[in-house]
C-alpha atoms as a PDB file:
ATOM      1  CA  UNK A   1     125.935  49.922 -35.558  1.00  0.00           C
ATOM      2  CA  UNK A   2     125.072  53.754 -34.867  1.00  0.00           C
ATOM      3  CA  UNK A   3     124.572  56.193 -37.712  1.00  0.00           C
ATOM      4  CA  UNK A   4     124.847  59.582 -37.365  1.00  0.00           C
ATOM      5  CA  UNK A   5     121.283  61.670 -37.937  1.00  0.00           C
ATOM      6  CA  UNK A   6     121.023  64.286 -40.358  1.00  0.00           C
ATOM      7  CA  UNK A   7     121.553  67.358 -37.802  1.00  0.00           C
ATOM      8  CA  UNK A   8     124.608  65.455 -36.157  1.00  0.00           C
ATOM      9  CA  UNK A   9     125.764  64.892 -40.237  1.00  0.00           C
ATOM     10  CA  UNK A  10     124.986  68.738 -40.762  1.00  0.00           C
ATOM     11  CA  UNK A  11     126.435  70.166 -37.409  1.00  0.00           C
ATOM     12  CA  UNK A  12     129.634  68.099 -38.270  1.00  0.00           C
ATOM     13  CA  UNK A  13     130.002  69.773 -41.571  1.00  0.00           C
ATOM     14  CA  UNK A  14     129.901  72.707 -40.413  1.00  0.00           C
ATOM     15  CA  UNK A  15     132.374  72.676 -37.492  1.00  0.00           C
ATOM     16  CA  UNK A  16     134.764  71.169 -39.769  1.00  0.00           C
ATOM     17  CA  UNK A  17     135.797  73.948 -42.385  1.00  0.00           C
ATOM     18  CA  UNK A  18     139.414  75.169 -41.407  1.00  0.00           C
ATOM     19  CA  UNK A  19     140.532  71.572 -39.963  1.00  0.00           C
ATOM     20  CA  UNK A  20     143.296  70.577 -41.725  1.00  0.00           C
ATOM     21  CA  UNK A  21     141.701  67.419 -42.123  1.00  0.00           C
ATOM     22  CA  UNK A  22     138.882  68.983 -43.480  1.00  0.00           C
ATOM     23  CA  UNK A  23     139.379  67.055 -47.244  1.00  0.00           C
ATOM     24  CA  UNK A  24     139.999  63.700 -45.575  1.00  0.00           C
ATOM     25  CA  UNK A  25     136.684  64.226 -43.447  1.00  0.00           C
ATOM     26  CA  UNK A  26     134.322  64.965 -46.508  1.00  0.00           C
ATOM     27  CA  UNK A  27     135.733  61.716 -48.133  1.00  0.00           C
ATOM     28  CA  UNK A  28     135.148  59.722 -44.962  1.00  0.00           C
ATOM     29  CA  UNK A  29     131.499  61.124 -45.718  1.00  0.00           C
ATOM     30  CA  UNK A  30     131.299  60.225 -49.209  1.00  0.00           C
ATOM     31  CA  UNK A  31     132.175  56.467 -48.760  1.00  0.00           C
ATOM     32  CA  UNK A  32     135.159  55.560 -51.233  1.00  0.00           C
ATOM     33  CA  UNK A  33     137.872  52.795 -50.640  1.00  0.00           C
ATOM     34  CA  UNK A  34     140.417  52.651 -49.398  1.00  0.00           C
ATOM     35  CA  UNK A  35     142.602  51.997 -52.524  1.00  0.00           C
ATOM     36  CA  UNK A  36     140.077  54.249 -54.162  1.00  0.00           C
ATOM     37  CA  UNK A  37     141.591  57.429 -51.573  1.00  0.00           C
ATOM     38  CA  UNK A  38     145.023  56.669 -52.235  1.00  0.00           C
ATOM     39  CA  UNK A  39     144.854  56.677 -55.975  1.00  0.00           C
ATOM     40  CA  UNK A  40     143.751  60.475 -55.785  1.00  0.00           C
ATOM     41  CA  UNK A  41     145.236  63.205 -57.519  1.00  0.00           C
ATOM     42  CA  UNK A  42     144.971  66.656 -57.905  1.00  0.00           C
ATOM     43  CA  UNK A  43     145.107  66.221 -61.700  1.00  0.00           C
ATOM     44  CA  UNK A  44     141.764  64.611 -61.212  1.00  0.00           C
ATOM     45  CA  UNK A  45     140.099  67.853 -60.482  1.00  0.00           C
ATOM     46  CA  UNK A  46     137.663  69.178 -63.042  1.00  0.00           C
ATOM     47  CA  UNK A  47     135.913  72.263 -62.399  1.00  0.00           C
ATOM     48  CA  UNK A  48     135.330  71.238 -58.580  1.00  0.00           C
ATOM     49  CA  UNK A  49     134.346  67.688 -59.364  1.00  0.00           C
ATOM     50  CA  UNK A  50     136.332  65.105 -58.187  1.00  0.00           C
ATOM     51  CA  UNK A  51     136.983  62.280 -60.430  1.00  0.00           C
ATOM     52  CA  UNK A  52     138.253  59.269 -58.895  1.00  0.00           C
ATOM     53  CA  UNK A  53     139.517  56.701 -61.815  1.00  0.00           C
ATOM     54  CA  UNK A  54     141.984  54.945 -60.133  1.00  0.00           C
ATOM     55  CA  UNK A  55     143.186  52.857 -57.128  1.00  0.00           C
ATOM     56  CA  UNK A  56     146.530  52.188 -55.715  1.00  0.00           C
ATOM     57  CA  UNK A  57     146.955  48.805 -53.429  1.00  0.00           C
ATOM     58  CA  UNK A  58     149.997  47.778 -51.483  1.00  0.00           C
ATOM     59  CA  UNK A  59     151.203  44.012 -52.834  1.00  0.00           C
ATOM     60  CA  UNK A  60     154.220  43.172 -50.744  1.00  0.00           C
ATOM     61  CA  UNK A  61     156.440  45.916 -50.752  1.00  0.00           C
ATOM     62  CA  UNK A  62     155.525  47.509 -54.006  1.00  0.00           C
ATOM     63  CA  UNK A  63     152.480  49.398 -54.564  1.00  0.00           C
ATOM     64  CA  UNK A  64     150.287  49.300 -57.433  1.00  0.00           C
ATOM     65  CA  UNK A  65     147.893  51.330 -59.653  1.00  0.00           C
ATOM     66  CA  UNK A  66     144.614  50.220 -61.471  1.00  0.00           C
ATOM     67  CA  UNK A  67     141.519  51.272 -62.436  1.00  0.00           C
ATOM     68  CA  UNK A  68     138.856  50.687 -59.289  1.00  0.00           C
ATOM     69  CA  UNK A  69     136.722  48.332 -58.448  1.00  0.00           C
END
């Protein structure tokens, strides 16, 4: 496994901002789940803090909501 170094981490920050993807990409960077991801809201805001309290799993064809792991 390859990790990126701390100038490839930095220049990829930077060459992000404007993507549309740009959220999605700083999450991929901050290492939540999966279920974790989908459970976000905007709600869950708080003065620029992201609070991530719960998850949202697929269980057949209905999806459900708990608190994460």
């Amino acid at each position: 496994m390859q990790f990126w170094t701390q100038d490839q981490s930095r220049a990829f920050r930077e060459h992000v901002p404007g993507h549309r993807l740009y959220a999605l990409f700083l999450l991929s960077l901050c290492g939540p789940r999966r279920s974790e991801i989908m459970g976000l809201r905007w709600s869950r805001i708080e003065d620029g803090t992201l609070h991530i309290r719960r998850g949202r799993v697929a269980v057949g064809k209905d999806v459900e909501e708990d608190d994460p792991k």
